[in-house]
PDB file of N, CA and C in Angstrom:
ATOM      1  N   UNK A   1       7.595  60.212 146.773  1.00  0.00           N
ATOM      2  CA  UNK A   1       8.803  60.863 147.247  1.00  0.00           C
ATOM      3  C   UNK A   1       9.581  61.399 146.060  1.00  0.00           C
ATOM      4  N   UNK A   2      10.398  62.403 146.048  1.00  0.00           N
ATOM      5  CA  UNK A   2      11.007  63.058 145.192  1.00  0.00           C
ATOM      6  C   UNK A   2      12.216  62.942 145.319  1.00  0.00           C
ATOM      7  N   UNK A   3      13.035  62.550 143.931  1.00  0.00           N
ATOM      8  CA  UNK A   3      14.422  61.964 144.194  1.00  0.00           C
ATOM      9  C   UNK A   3      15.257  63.420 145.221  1.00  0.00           C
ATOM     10  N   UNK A   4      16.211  62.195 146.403  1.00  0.00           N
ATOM     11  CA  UNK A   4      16.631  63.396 147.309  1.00  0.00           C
ATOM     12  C   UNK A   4      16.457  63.702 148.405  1.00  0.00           C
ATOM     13  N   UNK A   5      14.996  63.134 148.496  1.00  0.00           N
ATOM     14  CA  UNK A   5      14.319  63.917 149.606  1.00  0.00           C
ATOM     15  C   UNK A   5      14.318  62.577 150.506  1.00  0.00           C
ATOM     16  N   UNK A   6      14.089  62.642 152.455  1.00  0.00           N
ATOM     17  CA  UNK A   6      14.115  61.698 152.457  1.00  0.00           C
ATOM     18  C   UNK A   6      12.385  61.381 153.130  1.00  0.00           C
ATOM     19  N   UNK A   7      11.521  62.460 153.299  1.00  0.00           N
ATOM     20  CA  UNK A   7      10.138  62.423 153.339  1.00  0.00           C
ATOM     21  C   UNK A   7       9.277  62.991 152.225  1.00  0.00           C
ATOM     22  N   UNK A   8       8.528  61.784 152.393  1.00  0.00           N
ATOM     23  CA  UNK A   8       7.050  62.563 151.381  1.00  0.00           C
ATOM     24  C   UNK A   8       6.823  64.139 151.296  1.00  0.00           C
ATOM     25  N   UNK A   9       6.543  64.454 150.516  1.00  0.00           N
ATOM     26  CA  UNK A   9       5.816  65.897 149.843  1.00  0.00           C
ATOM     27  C   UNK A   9       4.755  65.821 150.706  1.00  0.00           C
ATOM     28  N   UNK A  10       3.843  66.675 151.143  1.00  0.00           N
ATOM     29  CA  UNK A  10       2.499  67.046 151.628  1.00  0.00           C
ATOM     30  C   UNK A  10       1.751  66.872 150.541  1.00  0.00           C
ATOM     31  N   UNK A  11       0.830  66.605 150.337  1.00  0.00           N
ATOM     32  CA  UNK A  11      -0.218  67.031 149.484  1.00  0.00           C
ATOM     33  C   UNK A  11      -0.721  68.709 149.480  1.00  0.00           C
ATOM     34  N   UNK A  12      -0.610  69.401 148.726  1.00  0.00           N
ATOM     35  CA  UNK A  12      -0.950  70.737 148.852  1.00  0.00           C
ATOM     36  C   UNK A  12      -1.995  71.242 147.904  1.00  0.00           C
ATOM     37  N   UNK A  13      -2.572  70.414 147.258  1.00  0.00           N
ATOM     38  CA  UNK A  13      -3.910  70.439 146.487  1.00  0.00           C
ATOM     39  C   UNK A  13      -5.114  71.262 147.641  1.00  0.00           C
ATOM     40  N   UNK A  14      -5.702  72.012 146.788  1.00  0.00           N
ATOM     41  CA  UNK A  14      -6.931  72.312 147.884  1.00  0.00           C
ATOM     42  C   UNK A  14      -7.870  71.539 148.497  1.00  0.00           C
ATOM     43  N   UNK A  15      -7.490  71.414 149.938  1.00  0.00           N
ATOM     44  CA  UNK A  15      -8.753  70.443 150.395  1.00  0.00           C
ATOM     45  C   UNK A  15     -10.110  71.140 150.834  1.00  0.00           C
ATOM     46  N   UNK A  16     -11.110  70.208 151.042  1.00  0.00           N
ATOM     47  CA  UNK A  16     -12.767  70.672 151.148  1.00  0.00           C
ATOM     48  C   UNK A  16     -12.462  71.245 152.074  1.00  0.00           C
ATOM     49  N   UNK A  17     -12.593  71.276 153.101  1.00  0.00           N
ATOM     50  CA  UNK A  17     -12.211  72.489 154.516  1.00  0.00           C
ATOM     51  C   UNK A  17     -11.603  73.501 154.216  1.00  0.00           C
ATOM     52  N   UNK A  18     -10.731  73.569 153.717  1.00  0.00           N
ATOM     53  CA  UNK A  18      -9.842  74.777 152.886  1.00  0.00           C
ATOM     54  C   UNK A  18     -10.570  75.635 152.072  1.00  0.00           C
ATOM     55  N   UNK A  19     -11.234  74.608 151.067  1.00  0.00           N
ATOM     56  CA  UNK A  19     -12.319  75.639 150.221  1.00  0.00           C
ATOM     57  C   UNK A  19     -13.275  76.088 150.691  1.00  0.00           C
ATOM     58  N   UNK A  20     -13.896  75.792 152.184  1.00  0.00           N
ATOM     59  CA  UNK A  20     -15.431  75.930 152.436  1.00  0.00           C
ATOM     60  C   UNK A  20     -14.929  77.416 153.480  1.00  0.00           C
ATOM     61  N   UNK A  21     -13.448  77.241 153.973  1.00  0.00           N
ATOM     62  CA  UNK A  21     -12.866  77.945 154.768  1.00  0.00           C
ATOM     63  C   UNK A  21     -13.027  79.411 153.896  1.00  0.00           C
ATOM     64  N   UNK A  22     -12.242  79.222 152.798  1.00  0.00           N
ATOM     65  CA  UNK A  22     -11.353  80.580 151.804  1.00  0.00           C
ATOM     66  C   UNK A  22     -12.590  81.369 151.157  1.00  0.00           C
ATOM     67  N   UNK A  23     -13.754  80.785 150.814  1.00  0.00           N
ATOM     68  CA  UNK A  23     -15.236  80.650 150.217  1.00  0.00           C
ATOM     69  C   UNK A  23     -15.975  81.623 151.133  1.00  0.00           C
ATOM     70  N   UNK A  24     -15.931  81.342 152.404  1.00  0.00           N
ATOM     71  CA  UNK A  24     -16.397  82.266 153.246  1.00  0.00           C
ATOM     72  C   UNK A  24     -15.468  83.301 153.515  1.00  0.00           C
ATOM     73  N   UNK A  25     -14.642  83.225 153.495  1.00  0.00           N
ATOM     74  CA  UNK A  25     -13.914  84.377 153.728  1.00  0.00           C
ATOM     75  C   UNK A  25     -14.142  85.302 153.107  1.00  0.00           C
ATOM     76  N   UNK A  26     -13.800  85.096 151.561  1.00  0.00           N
ATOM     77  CA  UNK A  26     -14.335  85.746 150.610  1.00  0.00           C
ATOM     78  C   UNK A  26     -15.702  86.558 150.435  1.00  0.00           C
ATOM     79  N   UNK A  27     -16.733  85.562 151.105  1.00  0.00           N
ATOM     80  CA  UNK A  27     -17.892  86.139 150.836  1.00  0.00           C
ATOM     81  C   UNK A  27     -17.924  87.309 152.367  1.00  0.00           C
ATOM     82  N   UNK A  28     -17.199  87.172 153.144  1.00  0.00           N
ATOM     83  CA  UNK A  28     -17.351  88.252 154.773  1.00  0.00           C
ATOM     84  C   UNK A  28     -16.594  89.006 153.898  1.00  0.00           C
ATOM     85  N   UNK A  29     -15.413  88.991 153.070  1.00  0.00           N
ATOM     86  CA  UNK A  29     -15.119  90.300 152.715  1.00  0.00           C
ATOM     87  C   UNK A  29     -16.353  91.186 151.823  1.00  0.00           C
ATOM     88  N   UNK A  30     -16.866  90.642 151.134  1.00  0.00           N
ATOM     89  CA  UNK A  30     -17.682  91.105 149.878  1.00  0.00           C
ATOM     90  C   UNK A  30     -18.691  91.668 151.007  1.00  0.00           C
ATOM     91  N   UNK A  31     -19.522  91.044 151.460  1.00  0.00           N
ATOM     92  CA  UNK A  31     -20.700  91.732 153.010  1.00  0.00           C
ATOM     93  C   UNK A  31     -20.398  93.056 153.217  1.00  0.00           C
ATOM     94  N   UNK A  32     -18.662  92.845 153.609  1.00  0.00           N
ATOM     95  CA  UNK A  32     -18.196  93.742 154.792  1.00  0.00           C
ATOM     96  C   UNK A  32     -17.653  94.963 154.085  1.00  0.00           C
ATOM     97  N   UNK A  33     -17.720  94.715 152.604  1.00  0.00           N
ATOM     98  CA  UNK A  33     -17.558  96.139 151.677  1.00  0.00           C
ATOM     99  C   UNK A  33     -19.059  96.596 150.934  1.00  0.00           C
ATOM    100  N   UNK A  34     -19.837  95.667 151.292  1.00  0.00           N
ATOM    101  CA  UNK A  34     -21.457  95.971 150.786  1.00  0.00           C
ATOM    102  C   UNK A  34     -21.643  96.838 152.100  1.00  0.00           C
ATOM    103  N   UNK A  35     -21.541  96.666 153.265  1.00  0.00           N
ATOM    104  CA  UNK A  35     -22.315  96.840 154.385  1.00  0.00           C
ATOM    105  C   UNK A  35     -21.998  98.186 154.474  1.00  0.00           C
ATOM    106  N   UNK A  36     -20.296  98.658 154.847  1.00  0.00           N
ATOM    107  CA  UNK A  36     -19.399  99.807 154.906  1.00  0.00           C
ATOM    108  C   UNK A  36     -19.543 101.230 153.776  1.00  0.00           C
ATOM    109  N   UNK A  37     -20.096 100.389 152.230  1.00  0.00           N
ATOM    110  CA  UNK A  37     -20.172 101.128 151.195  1.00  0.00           C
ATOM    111  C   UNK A  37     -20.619 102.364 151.610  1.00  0.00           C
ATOM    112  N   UNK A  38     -20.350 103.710 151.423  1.00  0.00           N
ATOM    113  CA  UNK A  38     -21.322 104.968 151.367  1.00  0.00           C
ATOM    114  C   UNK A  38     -22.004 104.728 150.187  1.00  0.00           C
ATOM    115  N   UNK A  39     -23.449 104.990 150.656  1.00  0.00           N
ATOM    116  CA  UNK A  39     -24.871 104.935 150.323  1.00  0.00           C
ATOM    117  C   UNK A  39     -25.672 105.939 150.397  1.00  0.00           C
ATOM    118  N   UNK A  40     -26.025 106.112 149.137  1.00  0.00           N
ATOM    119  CA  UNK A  40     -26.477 108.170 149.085  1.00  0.00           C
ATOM    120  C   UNK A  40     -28.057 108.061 148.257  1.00  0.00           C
ATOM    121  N   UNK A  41     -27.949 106.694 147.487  1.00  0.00           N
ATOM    122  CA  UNK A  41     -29.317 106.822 147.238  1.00  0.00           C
ATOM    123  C   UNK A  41     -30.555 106.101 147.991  1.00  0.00           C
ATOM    124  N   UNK A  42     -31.895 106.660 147.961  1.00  0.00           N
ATOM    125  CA  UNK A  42     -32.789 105.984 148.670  1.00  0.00           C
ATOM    126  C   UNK A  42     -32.634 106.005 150.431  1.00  0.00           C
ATOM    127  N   UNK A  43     -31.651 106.661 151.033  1.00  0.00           N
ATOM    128  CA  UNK A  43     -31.773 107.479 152.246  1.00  0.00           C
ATOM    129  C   UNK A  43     -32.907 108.593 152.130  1.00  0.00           C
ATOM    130  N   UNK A  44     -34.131 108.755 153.195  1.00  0.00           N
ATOM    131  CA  UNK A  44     -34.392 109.879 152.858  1.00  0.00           C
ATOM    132  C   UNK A  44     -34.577 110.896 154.644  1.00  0.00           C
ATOM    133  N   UNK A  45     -33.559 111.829 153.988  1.00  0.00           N
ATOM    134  CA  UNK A  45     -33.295 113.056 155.333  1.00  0.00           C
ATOM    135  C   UNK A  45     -33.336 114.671 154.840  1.00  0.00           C
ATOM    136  N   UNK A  46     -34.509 115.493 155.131  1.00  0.00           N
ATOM    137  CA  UNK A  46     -34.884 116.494 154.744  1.00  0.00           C
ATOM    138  C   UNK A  46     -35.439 117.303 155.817  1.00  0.00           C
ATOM    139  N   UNK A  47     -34.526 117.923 156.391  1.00  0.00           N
ATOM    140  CA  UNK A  47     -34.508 119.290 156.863  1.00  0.00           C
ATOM    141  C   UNK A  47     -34.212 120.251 156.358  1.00  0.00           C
ATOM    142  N   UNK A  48     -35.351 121.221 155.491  1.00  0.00           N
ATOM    143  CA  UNK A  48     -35.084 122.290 154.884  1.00  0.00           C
ATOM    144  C   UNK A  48     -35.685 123.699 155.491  1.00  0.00           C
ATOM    145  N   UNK A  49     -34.832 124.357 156.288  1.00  0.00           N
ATOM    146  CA  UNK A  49     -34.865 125.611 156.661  1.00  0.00           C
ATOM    147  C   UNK A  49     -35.799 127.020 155.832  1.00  0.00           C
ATOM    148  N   UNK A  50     -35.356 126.425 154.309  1.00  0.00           N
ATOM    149  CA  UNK A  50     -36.151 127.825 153.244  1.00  0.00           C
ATOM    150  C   UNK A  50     -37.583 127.308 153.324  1.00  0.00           C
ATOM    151  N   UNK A  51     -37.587 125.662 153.410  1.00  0.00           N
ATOM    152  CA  UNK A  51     -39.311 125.619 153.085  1.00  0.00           C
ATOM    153  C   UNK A  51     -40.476 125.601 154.540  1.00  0.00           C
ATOM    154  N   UNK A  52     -39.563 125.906 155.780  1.00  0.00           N
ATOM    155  CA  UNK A  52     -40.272 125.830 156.620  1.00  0.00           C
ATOM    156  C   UNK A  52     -40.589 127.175 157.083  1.00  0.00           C
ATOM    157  N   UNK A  53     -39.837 128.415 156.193  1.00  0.00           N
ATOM    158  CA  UNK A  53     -39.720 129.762 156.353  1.00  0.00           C
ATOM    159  C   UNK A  53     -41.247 129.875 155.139  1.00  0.00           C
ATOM    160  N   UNK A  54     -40.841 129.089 154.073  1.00  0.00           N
ATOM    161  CA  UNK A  54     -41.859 128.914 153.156  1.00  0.00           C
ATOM    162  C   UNK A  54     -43.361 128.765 153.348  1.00  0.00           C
ATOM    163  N   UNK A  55     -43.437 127.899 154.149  1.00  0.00           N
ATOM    164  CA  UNK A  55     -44.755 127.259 155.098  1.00  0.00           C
ATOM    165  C   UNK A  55     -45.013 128.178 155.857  1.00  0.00           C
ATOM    166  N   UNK A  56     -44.530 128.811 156.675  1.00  0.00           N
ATOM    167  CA  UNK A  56     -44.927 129.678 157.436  1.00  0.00           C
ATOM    168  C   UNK A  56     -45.308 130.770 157.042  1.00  0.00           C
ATOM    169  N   UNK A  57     -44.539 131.471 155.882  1.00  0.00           N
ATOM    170  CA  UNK A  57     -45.300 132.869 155.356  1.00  0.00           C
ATOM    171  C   UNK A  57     -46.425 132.181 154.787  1.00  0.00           C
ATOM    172  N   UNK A  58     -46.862 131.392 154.111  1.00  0.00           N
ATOM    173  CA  UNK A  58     -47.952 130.932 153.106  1.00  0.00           C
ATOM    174  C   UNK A  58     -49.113 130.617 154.020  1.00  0.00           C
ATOM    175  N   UNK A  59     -48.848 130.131 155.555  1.00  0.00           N
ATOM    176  CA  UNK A  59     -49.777 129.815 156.263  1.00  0.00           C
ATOM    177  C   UNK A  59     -50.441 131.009 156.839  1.00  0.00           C
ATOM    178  N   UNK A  60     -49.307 132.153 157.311  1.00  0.00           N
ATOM    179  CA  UNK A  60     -49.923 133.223 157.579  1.00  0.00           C
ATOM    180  C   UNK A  60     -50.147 134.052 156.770  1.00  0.00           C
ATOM    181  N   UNK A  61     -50.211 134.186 155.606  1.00  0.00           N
ATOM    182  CA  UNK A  61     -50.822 134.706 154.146  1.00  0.00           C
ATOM    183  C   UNK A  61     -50.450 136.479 154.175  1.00  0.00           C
ATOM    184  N   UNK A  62     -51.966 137.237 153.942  1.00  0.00           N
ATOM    185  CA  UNK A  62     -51.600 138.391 153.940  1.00  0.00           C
ATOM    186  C   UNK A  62     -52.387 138.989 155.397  1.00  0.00           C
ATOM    187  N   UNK A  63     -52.253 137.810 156.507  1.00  0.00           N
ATOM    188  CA  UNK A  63     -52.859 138.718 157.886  1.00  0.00           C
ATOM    189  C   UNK A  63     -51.883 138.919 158.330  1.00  0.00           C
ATOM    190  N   UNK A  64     -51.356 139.589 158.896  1.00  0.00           N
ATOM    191  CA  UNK A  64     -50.581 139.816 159.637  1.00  0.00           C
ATOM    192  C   UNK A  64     -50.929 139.613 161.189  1.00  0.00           C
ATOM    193  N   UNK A  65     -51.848 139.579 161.635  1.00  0.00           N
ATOM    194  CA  UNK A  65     -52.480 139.405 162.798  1.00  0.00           C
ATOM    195  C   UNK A  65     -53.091 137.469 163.482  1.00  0.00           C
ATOM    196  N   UNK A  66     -52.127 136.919 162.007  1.00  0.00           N
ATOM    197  CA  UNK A  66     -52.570 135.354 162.285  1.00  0.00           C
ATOM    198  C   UNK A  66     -51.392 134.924 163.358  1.00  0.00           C
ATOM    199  N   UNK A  67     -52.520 133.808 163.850  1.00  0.00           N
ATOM    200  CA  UNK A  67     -51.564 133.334 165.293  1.00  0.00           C
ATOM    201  C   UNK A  67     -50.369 133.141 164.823  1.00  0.00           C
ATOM    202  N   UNK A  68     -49.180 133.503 165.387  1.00  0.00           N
ATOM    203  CA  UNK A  68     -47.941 132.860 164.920  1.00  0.00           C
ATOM    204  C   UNK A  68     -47.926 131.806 165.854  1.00  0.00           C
ATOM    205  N   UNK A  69     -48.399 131.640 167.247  1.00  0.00           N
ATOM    206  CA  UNK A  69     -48.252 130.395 168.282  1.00  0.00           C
ATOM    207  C   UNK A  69     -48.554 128.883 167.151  1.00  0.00           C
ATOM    208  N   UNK A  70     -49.866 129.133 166.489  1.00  0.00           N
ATOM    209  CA  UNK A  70     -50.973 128.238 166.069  1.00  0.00           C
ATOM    210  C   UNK A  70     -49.730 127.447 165.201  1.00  0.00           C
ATOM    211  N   UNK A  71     -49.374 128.587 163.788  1.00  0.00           N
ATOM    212  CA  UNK A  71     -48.523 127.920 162.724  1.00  0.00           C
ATOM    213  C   UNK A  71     -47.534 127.473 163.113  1.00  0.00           C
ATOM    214  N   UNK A  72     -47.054 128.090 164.476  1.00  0.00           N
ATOM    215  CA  UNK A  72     -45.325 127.519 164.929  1.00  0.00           C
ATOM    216  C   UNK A  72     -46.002 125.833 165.161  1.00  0.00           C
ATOM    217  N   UNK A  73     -47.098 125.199 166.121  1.00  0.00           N
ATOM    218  CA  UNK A  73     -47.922 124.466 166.638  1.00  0.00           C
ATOM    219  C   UNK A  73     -47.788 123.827 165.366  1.00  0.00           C
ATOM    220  N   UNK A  74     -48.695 123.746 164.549  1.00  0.00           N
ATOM    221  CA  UNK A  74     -49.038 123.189 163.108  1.00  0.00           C
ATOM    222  C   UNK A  74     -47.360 123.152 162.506  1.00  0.00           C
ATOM    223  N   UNK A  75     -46.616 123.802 162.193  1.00  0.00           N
ATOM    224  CA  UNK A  75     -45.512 123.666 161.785  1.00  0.00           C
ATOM    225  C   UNK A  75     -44.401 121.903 162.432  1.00  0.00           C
ATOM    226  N   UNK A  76     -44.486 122.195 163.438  1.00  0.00           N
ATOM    227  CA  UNK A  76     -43.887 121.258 164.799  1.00  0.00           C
ATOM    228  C   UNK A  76     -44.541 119.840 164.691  1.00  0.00           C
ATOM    229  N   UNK A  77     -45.625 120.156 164.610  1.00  0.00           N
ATOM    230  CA  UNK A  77     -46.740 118.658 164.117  1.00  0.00           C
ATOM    231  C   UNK A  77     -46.228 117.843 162.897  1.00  0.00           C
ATOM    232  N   UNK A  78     -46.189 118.899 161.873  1.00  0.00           N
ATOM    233  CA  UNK A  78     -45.964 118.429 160.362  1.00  0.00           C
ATOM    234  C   UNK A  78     -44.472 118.144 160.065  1.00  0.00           C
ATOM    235  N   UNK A  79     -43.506 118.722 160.782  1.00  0.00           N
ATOM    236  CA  UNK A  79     -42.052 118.082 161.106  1.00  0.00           C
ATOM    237  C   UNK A  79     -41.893 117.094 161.496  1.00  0.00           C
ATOM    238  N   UNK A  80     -42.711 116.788 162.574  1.00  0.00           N
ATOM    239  CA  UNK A  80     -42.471 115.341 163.266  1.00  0.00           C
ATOM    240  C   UNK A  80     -42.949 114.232 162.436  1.00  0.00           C
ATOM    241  N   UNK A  81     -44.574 114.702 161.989  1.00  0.00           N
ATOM    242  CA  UNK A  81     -45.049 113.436 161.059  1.00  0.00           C
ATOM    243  C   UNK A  81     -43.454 112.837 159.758  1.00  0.00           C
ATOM    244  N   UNK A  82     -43.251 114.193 159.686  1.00  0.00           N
ATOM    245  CA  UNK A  82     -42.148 114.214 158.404  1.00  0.00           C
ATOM    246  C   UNK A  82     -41.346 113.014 159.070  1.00  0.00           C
ATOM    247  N   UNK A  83     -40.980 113.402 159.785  1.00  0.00           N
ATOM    248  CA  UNK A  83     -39.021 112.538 160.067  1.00  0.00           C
ATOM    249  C   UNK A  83     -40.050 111.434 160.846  1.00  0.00           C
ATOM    250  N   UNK A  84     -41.129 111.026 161.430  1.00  0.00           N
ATOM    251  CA  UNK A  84     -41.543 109.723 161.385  1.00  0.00           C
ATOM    252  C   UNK A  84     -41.509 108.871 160.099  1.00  0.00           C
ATOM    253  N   UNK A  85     -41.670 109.706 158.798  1.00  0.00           N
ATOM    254  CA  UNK A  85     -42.084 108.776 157.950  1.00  0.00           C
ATOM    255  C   UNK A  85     -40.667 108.408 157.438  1.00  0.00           C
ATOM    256  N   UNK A  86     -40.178 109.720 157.176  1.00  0.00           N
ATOM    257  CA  UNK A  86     -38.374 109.249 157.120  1.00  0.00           C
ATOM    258  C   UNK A  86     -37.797 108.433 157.976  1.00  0.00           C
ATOM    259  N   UNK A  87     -38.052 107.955 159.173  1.00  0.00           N
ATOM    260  CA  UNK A  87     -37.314 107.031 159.838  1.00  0.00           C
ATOM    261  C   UNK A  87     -38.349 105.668 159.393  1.00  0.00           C
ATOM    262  N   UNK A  88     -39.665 105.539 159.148  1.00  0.00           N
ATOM    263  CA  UNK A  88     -39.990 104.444 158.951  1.00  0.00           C
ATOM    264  C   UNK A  88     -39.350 103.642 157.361  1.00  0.00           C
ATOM    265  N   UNK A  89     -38.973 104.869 156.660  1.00  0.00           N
ATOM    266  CA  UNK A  89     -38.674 104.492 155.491  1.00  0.00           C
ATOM    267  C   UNK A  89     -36.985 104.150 155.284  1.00  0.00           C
ATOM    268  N   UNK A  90     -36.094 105.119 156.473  1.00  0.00           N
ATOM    269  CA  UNK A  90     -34.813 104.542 156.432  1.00  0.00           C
ATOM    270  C   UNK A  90     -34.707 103.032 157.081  1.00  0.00           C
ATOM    271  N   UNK A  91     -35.952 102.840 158.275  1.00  0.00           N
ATOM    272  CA  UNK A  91     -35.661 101.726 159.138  1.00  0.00           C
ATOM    273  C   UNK A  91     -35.447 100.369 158.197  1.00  0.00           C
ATOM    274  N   UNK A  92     -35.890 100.210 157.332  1.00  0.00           N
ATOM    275  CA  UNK A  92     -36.394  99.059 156.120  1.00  0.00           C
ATOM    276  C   UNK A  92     -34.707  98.715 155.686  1.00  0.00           C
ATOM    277  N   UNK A  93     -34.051  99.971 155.702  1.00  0.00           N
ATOM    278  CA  UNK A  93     -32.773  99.726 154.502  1.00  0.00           C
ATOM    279  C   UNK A  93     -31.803  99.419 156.019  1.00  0.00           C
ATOM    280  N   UNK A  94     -31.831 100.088 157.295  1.00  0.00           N
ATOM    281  CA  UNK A  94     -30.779  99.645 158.136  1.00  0.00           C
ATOM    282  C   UNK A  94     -31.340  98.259 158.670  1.00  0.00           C
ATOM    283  N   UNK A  95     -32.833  97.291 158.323  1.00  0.00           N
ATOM    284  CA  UNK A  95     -32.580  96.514 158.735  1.00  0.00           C
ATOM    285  C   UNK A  95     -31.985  95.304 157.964  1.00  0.00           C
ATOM    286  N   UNK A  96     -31.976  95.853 156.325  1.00  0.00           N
ATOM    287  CA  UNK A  96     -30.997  94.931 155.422  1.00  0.00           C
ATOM    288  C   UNK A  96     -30.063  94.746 155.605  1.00  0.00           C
ATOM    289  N   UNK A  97     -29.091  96.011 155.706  1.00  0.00           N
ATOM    290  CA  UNK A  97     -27.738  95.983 156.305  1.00  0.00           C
ATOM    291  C   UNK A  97     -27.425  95.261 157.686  1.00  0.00           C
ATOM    292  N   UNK A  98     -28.632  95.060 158.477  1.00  0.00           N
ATOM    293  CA  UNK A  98     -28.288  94.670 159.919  1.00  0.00           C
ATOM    294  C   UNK A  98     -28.152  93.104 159.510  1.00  0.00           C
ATOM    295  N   UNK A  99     -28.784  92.518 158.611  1.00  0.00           N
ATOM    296  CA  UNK A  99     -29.122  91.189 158.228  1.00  0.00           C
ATOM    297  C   UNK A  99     -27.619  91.151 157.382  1.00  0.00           C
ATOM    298  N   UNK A 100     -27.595  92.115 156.653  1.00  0.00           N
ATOM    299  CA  UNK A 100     -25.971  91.188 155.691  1.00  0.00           C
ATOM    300  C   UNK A 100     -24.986  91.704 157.080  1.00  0.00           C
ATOM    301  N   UNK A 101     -25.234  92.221 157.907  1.00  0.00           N
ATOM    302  CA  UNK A 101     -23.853  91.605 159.145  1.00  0.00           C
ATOM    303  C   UNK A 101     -24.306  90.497 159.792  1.00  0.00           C
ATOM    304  N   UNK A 102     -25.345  89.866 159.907  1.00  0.00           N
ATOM    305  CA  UNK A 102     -25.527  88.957 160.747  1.00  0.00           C
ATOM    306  C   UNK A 102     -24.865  87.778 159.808  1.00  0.00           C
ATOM    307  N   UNK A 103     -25.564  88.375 158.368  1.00  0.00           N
ATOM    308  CA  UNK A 103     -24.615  87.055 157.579  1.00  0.00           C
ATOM    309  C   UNK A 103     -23.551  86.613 157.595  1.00  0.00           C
ATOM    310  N   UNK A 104     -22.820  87.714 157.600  1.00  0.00           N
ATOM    311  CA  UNK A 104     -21.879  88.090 157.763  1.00  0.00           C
ATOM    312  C   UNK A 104     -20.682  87.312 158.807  1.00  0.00           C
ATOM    313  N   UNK A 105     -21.351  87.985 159.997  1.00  0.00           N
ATOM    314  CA  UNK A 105     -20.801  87.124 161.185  1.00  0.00           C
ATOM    315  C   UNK A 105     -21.066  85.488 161.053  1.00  0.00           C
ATOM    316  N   UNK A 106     -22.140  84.969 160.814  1.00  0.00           N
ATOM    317  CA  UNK A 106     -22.123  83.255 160.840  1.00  0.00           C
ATOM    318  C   UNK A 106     -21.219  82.990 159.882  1.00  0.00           C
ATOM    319  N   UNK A 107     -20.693  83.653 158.309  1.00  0.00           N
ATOM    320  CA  UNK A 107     -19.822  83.265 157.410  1.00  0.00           C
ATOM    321  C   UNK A 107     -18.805  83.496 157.742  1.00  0.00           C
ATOM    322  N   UNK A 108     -18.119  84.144 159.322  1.00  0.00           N
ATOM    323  CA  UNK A 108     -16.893  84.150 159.857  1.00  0.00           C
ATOM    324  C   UNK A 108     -16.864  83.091 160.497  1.00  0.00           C
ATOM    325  N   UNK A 109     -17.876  82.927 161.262  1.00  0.00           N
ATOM    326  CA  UNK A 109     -17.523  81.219 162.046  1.00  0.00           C
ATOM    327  C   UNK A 109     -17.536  80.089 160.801  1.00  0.00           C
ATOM    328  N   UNK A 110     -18.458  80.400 160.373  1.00  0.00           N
ATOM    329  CA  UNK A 110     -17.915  79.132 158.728  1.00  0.00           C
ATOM    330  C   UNK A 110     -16.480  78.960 158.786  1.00  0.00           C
ATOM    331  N   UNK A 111     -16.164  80.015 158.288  1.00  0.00           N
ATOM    332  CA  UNK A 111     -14.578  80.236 157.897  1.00  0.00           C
ATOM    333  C   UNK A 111     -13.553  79.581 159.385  1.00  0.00           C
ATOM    334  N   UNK A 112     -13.979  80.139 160.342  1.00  0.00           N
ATOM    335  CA  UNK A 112     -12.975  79.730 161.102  1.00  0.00           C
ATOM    336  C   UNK A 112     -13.113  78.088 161.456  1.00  0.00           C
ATOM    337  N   UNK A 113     -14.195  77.822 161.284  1.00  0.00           N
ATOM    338  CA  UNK A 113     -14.738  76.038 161.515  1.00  0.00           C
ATOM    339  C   UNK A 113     -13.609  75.817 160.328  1.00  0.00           C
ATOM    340  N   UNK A 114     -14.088  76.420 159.047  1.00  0.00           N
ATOM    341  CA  UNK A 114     -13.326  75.359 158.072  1.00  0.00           C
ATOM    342  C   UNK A 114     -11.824  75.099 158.055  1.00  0.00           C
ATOM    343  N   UNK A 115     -11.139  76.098 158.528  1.00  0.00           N
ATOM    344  CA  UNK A 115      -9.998  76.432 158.647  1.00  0.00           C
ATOM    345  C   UNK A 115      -9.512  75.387 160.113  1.00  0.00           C
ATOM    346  N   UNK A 116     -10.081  75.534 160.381  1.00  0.00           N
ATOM    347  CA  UNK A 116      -9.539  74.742 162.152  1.00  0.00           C
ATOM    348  C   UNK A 116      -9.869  73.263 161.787  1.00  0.00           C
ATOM    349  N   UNK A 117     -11.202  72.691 161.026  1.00  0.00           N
ATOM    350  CA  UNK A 117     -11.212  71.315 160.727  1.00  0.00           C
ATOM    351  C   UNK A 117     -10.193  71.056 159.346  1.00  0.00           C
ATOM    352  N   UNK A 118      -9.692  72.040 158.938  1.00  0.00           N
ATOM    353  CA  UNK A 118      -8.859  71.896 157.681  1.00  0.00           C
ATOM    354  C   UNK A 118      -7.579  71.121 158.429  1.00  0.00           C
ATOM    355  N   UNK A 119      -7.020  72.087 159.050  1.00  0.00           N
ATOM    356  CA  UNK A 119      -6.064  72.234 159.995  1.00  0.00           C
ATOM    357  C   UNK A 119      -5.532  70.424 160.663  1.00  0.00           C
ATOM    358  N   UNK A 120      -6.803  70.788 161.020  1.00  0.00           N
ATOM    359  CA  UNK A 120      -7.075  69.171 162.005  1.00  0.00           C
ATOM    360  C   UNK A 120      -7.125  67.897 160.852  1.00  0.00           C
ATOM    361  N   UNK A 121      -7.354  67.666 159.865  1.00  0.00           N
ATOM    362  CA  UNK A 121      -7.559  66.199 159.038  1.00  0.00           C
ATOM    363  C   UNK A 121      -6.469  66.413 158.282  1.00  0.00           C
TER     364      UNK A 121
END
């Protein structure tokens, strides 16, 4: 007791619940500015208009009489393979990010457990 007073002080030292509470918190913020970050490298999205104008004169060369149906056909094929492989290759990085929110979220219930058993003892 402190001369004056006529109840005890609290203890206000950090307790274990408190730290396991503030710890996670900390770490859902850090996630939740990893997760949000704009991210420009190692995306890969390529729709280019000049090189598919590109492909197409080069496919129909100097005939003029070559199918345009065929290359539009062949063109349409080789787009799709494209953005298949681009989505197999973005899918890898949105399922990291899907994993640091899942972390994410269980290190919010951490936090709120620790905080509520803090609370409580």
């Amino acid at each position: 007791m402190l001369p004056g007073l006529d109840s005890s002080v609290a203890d206000r030292s950090l307790q274990f619940w408190e730290g396991v509470g503030f710890a996670a918190f900390l770490l859902v913020l850090g996630l939740s500015a990893w997760i949000i970050k704009p991210k420009t490298k190692g995306w890969t999205f390529q729709l280019d208009a000049k090189w598919l104008l590109a492909d197409g004169d080069k496919k129909q060369g100097d005939n003029p009489s070559a199918d345009l149906e065929a290359i539009s056909q062949l063109q349409k094929r080789e787009l799709a393979e494209h953005m298949e492989d681009y989505a197999t290759g973005n899918q890898t990085k949105i399922d990291n990010l899907f994993g640091l929110l899942q972390l994410s979220v269980v290190l919010l219930a951490v936090e709120a457990v620790g905080f509520m058993l803090d609370l409580t003892t």
